[in-house]
C-alpha atoms as a PDB file:
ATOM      1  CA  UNK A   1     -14.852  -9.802  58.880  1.00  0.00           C
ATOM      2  CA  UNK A   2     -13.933  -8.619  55.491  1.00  0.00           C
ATOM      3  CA  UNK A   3     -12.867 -11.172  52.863  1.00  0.00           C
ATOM      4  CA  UNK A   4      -9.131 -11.831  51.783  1.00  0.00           C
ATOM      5  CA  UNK A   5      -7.608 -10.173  48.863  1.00  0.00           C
ATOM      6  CA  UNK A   6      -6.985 -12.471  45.936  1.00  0.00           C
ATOM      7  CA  UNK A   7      -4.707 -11.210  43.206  1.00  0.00           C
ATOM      8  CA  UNK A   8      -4.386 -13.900  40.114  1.00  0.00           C
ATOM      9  CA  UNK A   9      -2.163 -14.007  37.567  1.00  0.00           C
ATOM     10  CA  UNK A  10      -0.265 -16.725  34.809  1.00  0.00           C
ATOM     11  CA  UNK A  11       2.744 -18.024  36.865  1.00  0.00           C
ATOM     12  CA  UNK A  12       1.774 -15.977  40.140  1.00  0.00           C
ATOM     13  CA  UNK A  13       3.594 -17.835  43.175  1.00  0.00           C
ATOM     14  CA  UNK A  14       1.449 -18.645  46.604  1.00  0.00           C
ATOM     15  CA  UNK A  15       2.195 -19.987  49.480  1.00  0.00           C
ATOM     16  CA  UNK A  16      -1.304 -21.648  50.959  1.00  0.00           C
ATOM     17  CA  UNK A  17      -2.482 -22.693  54.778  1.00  0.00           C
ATOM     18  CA  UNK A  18      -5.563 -24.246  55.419  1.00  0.00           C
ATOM     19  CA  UNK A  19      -6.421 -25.262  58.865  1.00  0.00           C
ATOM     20  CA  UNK A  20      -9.422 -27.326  60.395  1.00  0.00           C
ATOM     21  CA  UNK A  21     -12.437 -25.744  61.854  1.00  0.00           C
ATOM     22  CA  UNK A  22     -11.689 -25.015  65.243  1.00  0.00           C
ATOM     23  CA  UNK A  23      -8.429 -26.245  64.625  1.00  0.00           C
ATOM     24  CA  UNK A  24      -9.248 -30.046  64.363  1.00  0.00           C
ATOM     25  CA  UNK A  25      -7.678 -32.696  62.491  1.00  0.00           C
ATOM     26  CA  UNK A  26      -8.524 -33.322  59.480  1.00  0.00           C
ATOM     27  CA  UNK A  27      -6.110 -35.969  58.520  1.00  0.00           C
ATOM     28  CA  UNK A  28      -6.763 -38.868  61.040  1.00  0.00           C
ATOM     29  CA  UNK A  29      -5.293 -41.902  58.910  1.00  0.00           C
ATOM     30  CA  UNK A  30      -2.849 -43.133  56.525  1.00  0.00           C
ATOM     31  CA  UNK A  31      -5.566 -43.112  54.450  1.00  0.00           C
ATOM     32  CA  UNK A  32      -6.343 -39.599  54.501  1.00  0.00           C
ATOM     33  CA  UNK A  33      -3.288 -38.492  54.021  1.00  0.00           C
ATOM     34  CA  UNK A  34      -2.813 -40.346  50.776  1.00  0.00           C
ATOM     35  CA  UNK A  35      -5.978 -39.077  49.243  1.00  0.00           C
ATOM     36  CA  UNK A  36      -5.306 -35.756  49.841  1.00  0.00           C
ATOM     37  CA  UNK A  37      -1.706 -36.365  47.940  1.00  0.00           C
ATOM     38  CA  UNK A  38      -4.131 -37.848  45.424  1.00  0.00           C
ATOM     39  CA  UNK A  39      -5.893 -34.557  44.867  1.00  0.00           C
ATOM     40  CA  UNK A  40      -2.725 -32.416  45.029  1.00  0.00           C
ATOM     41  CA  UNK A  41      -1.928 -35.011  42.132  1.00  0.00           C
ATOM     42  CA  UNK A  42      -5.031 -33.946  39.974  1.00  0.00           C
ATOM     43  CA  UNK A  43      -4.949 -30.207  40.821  1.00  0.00           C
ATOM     44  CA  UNK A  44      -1.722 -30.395  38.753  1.00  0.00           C
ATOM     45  CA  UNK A  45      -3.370 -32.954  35.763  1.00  0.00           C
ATOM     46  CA  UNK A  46      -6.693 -31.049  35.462  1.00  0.00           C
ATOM     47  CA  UNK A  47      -6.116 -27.395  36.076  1.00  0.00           C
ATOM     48  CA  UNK A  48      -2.120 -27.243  35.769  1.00  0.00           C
ATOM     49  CA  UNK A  49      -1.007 -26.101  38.918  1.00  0.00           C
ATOM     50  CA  UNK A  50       2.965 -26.598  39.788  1.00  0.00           C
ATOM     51  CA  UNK A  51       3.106 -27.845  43.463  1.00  0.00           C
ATOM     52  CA  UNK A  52       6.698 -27.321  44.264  1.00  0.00           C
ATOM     53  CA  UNK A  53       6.353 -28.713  47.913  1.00  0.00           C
ATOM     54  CA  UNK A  54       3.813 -29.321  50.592  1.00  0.00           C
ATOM     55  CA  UNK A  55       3.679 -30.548  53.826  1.00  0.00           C
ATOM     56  CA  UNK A  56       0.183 -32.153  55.400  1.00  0.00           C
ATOM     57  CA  UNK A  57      -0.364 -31.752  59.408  1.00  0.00           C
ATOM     58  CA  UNK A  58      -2.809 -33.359  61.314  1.00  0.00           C
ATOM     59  CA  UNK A  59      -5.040 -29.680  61.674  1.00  0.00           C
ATOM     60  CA  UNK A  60      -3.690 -28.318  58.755  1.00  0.00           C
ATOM     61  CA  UNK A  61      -1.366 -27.917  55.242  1.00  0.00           C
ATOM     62  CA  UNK A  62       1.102 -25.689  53.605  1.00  0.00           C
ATOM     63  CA  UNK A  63       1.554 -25.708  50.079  1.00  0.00           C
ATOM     64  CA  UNK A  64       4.018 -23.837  48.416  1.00  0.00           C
ATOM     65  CA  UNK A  65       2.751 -23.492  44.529  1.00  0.00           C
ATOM     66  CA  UNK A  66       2.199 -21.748  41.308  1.00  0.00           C
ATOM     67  CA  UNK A  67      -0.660 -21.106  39.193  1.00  0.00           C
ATOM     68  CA  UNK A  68       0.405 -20.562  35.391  1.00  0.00           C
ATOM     69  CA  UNK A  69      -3.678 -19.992  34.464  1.00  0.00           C
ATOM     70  CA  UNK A  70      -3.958 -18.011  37.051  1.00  0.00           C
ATOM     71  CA  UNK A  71      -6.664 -19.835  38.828  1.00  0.00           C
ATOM     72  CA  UNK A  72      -5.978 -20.508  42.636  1.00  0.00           C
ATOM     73  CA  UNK A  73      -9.470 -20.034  43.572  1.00  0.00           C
ATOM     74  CA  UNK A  74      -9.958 -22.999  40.739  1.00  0.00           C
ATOM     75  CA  UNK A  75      -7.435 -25.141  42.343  1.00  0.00           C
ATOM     76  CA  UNK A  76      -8.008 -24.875  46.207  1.00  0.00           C
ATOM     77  CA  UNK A  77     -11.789 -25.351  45.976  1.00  0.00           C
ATOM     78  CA  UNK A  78     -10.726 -28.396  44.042  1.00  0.00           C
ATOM     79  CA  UNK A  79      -8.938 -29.639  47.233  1.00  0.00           C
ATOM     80  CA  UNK A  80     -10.813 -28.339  49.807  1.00  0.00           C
ATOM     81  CA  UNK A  81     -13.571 -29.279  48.461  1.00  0.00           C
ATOM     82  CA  UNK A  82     -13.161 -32.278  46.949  1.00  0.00           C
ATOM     83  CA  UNK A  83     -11.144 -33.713  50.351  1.00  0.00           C
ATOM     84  CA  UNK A  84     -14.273 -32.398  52.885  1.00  0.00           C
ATOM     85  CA  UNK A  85     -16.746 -34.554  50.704  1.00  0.00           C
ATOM     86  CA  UNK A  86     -14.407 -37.815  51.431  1.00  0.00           C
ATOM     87  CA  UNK A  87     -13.835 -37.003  55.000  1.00  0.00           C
ATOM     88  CA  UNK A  88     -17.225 -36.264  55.586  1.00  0.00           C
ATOM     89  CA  UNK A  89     -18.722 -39.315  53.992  1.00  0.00           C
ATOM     90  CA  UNK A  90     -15.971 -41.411  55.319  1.00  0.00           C
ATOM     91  CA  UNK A  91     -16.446 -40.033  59.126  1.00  0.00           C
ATOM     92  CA  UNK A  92     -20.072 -39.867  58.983  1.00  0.00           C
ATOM     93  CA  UNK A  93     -20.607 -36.476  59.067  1.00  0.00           C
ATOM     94  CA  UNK A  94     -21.611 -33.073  57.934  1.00  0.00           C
ATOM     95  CA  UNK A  95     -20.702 -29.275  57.490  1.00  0.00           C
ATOM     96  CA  UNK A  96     -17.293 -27.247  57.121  1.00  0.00           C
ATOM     97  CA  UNK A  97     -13.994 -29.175  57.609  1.00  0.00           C
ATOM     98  CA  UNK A  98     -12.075 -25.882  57.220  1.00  0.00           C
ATOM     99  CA  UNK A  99     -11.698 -22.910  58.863  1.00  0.00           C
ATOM    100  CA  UNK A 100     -13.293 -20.045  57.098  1.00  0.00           C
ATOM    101  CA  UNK A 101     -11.347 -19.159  53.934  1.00  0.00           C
ATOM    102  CA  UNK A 102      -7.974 -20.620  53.160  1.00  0.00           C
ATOM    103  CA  UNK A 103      -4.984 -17.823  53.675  1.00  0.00           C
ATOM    104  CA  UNK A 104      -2.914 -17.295  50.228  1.00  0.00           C
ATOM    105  CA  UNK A 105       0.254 -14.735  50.574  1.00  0.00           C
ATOM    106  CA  UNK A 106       1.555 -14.130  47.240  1.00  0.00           C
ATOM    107  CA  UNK A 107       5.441 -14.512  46.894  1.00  0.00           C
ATOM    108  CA  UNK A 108       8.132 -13.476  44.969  1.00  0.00           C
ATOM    109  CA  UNK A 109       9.572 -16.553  44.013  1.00  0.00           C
ATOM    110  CA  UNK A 110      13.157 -15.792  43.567  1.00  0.00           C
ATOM    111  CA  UNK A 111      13.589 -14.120  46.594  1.00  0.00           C
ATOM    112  CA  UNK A 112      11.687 -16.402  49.269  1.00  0.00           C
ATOM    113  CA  UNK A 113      11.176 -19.682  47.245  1.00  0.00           C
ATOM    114  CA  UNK A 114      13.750 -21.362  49.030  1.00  0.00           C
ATOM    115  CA  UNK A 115      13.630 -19.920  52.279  1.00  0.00           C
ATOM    116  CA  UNK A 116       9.668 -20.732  52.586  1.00  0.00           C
ATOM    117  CA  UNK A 117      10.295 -24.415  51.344  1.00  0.00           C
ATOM    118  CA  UNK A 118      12.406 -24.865  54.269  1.00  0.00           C
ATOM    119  CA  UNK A 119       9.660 -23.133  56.486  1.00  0.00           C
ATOM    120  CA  UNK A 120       7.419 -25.890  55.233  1.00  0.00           C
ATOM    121  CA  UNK A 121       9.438 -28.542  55.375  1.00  0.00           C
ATOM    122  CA  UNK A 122      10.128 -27.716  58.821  1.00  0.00           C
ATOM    123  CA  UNK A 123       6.781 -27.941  60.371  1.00  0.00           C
ATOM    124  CA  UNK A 124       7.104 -31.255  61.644  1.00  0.00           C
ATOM    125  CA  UNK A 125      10.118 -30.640  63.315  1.00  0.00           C
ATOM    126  CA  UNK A 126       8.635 -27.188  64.965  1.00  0.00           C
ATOM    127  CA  UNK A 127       5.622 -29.351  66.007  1.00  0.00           C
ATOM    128  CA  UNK A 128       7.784 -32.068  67.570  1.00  0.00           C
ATOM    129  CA  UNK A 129       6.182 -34.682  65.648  1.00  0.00           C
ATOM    130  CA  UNK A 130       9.646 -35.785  64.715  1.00  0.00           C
ATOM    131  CA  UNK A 131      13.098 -35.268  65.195  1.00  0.00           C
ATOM    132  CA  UNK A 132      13.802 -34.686  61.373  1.00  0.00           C
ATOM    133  CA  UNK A 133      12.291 -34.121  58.667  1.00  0.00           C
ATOM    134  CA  UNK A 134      13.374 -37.041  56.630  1.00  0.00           C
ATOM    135  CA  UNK A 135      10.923 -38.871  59.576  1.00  0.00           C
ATOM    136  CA  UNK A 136       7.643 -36.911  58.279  1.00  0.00           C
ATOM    137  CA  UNK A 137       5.835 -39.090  55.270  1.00  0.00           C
ATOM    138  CA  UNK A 138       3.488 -36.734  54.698  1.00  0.00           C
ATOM    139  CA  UNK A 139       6.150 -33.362  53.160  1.00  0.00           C
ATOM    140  CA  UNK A 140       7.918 -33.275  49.995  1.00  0.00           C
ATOM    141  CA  UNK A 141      10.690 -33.540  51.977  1.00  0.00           C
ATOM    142  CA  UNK A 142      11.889 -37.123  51.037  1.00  0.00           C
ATOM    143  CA  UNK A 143      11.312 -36.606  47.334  1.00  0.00           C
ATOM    144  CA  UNK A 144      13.735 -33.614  47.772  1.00  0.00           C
ATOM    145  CA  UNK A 145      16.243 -35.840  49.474  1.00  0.00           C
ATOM    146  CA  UNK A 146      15.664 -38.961  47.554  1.00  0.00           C
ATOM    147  CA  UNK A 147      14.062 -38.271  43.999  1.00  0.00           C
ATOM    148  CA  UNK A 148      11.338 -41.200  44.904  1.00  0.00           C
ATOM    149  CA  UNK A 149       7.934 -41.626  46.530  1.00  0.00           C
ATOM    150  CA  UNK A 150       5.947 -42.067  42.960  1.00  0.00           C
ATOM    151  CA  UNK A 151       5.035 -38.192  42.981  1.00  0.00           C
ATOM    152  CA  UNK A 152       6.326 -37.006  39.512  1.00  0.00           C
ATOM    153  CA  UNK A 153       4.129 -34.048  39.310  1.00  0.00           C
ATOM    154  CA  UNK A 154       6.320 -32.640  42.293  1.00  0.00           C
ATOM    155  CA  UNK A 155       8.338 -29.433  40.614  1.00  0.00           C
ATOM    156  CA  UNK A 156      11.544 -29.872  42.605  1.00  0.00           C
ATOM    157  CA  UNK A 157      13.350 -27.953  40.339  1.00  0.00           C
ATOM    158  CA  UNK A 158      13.203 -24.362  40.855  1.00  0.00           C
ATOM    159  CA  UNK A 159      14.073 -25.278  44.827  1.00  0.00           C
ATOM    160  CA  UNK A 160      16.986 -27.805  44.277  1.00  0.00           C
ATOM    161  CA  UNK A 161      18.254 -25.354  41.363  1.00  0.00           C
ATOM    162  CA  UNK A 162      19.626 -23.172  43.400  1.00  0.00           C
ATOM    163  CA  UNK A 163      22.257 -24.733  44.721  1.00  0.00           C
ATOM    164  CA  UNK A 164      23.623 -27.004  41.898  1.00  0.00           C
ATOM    165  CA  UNK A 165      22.734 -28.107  38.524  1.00  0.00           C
ATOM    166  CA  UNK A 166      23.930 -31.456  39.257  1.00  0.00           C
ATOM    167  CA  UNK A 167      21.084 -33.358  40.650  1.00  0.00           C
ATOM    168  CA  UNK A 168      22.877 -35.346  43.726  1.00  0.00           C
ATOM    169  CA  UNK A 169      24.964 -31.954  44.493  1.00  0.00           C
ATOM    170  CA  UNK A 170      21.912 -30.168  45.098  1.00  0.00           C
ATOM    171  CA  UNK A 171      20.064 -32.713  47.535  1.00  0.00           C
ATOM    172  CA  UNK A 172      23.354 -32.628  49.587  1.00  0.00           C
ATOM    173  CA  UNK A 173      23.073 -28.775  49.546  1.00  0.00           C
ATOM    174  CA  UNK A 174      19.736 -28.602  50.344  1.00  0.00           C
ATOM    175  CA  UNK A 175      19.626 -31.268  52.962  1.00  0.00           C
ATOM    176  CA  UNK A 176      22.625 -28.968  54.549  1.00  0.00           C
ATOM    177  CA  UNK A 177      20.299 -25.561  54.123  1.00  0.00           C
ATOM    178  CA  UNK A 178      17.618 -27.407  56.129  1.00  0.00           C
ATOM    179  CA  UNK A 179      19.565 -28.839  58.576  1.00  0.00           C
ATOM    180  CA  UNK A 180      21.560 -25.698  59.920  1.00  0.00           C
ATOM    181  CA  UNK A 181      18.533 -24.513  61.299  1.00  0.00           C
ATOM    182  CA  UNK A 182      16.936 -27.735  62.356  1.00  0.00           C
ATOM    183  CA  UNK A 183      17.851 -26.990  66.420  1.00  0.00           C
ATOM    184  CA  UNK A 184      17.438 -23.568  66.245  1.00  0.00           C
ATOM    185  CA  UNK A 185      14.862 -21.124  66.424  1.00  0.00           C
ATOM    186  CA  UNK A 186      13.559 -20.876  62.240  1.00  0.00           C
ATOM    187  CA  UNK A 187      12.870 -17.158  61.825  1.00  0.00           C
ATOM    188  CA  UNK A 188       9.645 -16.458  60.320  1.00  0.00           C
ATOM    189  CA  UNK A 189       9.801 -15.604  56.943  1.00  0.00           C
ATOM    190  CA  UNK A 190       6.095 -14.631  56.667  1.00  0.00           C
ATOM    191  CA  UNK A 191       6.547 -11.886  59.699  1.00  0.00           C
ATOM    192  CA  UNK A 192       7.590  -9.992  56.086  1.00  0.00           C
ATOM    193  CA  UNK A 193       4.513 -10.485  54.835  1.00  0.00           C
ATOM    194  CA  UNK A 194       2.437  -6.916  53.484  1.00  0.00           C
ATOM    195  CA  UNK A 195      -1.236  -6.469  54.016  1.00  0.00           C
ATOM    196  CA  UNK A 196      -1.333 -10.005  55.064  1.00  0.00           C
ATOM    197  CA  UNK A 197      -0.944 -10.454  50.977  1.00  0.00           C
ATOM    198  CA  UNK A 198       2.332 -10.324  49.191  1.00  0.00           C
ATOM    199  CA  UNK A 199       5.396 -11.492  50.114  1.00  0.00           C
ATOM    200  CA  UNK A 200       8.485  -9.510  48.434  1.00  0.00           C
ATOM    201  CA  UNK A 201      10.771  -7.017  47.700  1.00  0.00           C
ATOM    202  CA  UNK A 202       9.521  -3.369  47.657  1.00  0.00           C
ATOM    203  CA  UNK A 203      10.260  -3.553  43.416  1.00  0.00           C
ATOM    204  CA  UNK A 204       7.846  -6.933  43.948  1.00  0.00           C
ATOM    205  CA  UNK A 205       5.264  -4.993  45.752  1.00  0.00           C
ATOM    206  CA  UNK A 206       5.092  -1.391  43.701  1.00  0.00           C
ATOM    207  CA  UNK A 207       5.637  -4.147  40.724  1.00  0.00           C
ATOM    208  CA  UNK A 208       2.114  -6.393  42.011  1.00  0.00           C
ATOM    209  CA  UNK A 209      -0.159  -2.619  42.985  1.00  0.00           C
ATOM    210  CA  UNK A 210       0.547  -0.987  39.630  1.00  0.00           C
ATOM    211  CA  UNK A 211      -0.279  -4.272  37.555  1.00  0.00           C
ATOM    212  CA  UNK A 212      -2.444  -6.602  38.729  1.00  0.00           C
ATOM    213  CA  UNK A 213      -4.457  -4.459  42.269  1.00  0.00           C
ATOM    214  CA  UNK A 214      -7.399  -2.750  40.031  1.00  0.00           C
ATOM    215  CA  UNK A 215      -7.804  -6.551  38.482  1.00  0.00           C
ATOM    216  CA  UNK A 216      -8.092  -8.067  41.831  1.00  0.00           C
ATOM    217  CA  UNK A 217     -11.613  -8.394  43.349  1.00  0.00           C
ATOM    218  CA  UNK A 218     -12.772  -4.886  43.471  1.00  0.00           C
ATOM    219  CA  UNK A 219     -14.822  -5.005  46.719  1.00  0.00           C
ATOM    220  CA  UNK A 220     -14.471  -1.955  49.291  1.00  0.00           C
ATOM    221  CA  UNK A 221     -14.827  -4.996  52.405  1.00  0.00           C
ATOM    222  CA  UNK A 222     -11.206  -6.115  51.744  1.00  0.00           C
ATOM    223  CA  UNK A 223      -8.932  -4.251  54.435  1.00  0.00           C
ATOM    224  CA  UNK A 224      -5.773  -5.610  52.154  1.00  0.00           C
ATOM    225  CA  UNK A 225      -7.230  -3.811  49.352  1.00  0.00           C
ATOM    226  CA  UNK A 226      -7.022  -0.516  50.563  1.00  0.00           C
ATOM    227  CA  UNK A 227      -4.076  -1.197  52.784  1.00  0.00           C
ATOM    228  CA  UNK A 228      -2.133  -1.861  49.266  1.00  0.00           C
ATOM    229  CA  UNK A 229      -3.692   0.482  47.173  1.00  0.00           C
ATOM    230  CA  UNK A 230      -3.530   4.079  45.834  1.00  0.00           C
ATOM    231  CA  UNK A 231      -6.422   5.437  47.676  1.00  0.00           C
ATOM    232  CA  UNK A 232      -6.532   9.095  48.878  1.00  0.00           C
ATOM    233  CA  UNK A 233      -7.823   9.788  52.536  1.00  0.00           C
ATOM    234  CA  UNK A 234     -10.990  11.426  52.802  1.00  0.00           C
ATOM    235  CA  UNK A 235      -9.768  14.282  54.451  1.00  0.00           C
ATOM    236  CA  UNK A 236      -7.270  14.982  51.248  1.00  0.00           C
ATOM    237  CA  UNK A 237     -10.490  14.878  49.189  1.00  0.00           C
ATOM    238  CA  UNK A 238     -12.531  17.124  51.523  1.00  0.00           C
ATOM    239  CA  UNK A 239      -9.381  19.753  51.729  1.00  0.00           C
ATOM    240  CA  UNK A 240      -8.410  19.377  47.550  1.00  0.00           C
ATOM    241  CA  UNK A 241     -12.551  20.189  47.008  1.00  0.00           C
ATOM    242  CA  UNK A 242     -13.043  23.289  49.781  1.00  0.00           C
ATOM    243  CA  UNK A 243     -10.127  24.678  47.383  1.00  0.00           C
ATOM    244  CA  UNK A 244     -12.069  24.847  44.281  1.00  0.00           C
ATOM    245  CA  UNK A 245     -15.473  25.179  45.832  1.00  0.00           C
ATOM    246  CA  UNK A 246     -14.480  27.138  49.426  1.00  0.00           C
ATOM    247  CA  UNK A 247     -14.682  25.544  52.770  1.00  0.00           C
ATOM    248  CA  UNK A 248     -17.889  24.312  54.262  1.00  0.00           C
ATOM    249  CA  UNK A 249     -20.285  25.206  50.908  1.00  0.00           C
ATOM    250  CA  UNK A 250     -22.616  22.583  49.656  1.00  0.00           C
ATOM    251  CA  UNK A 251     -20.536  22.728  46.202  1.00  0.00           C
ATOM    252  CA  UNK A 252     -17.802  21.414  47.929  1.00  0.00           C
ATOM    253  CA  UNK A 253     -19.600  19.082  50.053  1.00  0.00           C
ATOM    254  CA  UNK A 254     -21.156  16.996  46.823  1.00  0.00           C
ATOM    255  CA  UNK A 255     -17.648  16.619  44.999  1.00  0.00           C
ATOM    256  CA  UNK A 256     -15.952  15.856  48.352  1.00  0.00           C
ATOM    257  CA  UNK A 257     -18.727  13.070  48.346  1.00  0.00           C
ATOM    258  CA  UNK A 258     -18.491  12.118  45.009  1.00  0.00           C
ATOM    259  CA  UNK A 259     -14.848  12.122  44.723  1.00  0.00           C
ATOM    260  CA  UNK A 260     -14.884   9.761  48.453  1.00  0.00           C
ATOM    261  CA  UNK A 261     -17.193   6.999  46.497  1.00  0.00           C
ATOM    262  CA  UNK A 262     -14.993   6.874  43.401  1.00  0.00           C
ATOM    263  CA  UNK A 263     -11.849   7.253  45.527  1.00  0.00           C
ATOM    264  CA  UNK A 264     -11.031   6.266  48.668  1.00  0.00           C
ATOM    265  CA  UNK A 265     -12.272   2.378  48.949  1.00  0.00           C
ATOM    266  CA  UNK A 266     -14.356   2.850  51.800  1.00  0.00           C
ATOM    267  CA  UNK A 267     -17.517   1.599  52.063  1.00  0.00           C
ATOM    268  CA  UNK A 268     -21.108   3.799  51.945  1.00  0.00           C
ATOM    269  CA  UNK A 269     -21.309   3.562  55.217  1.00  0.00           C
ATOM    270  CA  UNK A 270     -18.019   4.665  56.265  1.00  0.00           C
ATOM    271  CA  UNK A 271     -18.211   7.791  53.871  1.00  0.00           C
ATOM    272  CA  UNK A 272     -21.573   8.805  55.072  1.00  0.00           C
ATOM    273  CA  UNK A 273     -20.122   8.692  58.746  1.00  0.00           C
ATOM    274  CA  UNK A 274     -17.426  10.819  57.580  1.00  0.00           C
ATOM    275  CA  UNK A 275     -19.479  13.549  56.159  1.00  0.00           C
ATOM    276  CA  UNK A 276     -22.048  13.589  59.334  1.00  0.00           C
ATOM    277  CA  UNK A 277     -23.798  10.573  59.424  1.00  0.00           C
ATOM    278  CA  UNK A 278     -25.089  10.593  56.043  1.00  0.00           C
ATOM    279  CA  UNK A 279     -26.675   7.193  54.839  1.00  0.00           C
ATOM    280  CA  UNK A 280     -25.478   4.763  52.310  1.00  0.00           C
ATOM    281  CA  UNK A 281     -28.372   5.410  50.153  1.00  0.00           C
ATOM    282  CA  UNK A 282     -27.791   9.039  50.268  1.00  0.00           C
ATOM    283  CA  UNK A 283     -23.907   8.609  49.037  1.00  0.00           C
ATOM    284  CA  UNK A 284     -24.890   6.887  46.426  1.00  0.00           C
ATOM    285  CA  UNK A 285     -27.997   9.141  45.356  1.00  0.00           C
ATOM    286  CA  UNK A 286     -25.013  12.002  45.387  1.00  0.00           C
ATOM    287  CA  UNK A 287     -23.178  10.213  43.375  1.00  0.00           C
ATOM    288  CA  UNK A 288     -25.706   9.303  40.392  1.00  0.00           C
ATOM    289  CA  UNK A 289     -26.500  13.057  40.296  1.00  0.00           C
ATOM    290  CA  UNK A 290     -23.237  13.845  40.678  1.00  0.00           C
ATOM    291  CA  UNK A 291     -22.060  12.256  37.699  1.00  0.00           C
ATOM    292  CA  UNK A 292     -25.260  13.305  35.827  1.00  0.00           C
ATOM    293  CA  UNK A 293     -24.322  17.042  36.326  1.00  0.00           C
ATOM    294  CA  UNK A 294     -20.433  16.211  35.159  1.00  0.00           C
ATOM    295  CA  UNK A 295     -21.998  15.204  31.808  1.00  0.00           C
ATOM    296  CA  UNK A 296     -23.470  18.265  30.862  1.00  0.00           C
ATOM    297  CA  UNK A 297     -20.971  20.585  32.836  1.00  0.00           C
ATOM    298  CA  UNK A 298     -17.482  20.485  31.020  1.00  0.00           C
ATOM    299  CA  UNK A 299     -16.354  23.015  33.271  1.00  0.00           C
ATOM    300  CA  UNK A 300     -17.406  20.798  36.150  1.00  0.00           C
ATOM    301  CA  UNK A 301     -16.158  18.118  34.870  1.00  0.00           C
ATOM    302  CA  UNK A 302     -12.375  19.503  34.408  1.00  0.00           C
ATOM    303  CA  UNK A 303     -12.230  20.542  37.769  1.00  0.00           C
ATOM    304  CA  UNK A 304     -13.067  17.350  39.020  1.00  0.00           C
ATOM    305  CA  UNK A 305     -10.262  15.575  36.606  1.00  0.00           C
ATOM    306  CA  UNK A 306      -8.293  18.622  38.183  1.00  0.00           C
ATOM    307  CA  UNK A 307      -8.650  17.193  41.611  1.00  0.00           C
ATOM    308  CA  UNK A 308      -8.464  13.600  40.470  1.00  0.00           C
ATOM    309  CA  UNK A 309      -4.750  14.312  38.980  1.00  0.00           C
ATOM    310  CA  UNK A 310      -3.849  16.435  42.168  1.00  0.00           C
ATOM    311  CA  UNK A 311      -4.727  13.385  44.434  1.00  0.00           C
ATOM    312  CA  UNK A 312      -3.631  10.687  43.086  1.00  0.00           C
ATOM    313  CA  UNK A 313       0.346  12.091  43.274  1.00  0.00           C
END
């Protein structure tokens, strides 16, 4: 299985799941809950995150938060990590406490802020822990309704904001957004979600892939990567190089390869299977002399730059 896409950035927006391995609990007392609201406290002291609400299951969590260092991966190992050492020591045992990696869609904020708070603080309901949400003491919920519970490093702002800039106005507001859907069926506002990644408008999404994808983790293993990104198909390449080259001569062959490993985001092995069942080693050896020739062929090396511009339009 390929790893997740992670795209960091100052003020970038997530909204975060973890779940227990094999979908246990991992909150089994009062106890447990509290200390992981303890290190959701110093996530925000020691490496600045802005929590704007959360909710805590019994298999899993939901946090809805923002990252103005631009340093998730920072943040959640500082949880995840941090809470598996207590539970483990506290339990009496060893090994993972989550399942795999934890799932991070990134959001545009103005657009599904709101609508994902209520998402979260909804889970409880959906579960039929309780009948509302006010019931759960493990959300944000009652700090949005009340303003108390001791947890000042809660950013209730941006949320509450929206419907009034007077504070009691707002709670009322909100407490009426959450409620209309209480008995119904919540639509999904992740079903939106692109390349199981970002979360936005189609400005959001053109806006995330032209500034921050070729900063993101640059592996060829990460099917959102090349789901979101510019890549040509390798049949594009083969077709743009037969042009300058002809079809089917070994000219055309070594740029189509060449051009495949700079290009398309595949992996060695899936280019190699493309071109016949060539081996990873022998893409890359390609390559290396590939690029070798392009330094002391300036004709060469315009064509390719040719092809390059062609394909990527």
């Amino acid at each position: 299985m390929g790893r997740p896409l992670r795209i960091e950035y100052p003020d970038a927006f997530y909204h975060v799941t973890s779940r227990g391995n094999e979908r246990r609990p991992i909150f089994k007392a009062k106890g447990d809950y509290e200390r992981f609201i303890g290190y959701l406290e110093s996530a925000t002291e020691r490496y600045g995150a802005r929590i704007h609400c959360f909710c805590l299951m019994p298999n899993h969590y939901h946090l809805l938060l923002e990252t103005p260092r631009a340093n998730l991966h920072v943040i959640l190992h500082h949880l995840n990590t941090s809470y598996t050492n207590y539970f483990n020591v506290k339990n009496q045992r060893v090994g993972h406490l989550f399942q795999g990696r934890y799932r991070a869609i990134l959001v545009e904020k103005d657009t599904y802020a709101l609508e994902l708070s209520r998402y979260i603080h909804l889970n409880p309901v959906r579960a039929q822990l309780v009948g509302d949400p006010l019931q759960y003491p493990w959300s944000s919920y009652f700090v949005y309704m009340s303003g108390k519970g001791g947890w000042n490093w809660l950013q209730t702002e941006i949320i509450l904001g929206q419907f009034s800039l007077d504070e009691n106005e707002s709670r009322k507001k909100y407490r009426k957004y959450v409620e209309e859907v209480m008995r119904q069926l919540l639509p999904d506002p992740l079903k939106n979600v692109v390349a199981s990644t970002l979360l936005g408008s189609e400005k959001f999404v053109d806006w995330v892939k032209s500034s921050w994808l070729k900063k993101a983790m640059p592996h060829r293993d990460i099917p959102a990567l090349r789901k979101l990104s510019f890549w040509p198909e390798l049949s594009s390449i083969v077709r743009e190089s037969e042009k300058v080259f002809g079809r089917g001569t070994i000219e055309s062959r070594r740029m189509a390869l060449y051009l495949s490993h700079q290009l398309s985001g595949l992996s060695l092995g899936e280019i190699g299977k493309h071109f016949g069942g060539i081996s990873s080693s022998g893409v890359s050896q390609n390559s290396r002399r590939f690029e070798e020739r392009l330094q002391d062929d300036r004709k060469l090396s315009e064509k390719v730059e040719k092809v390059k511009e062609i394909l990527s339009q």
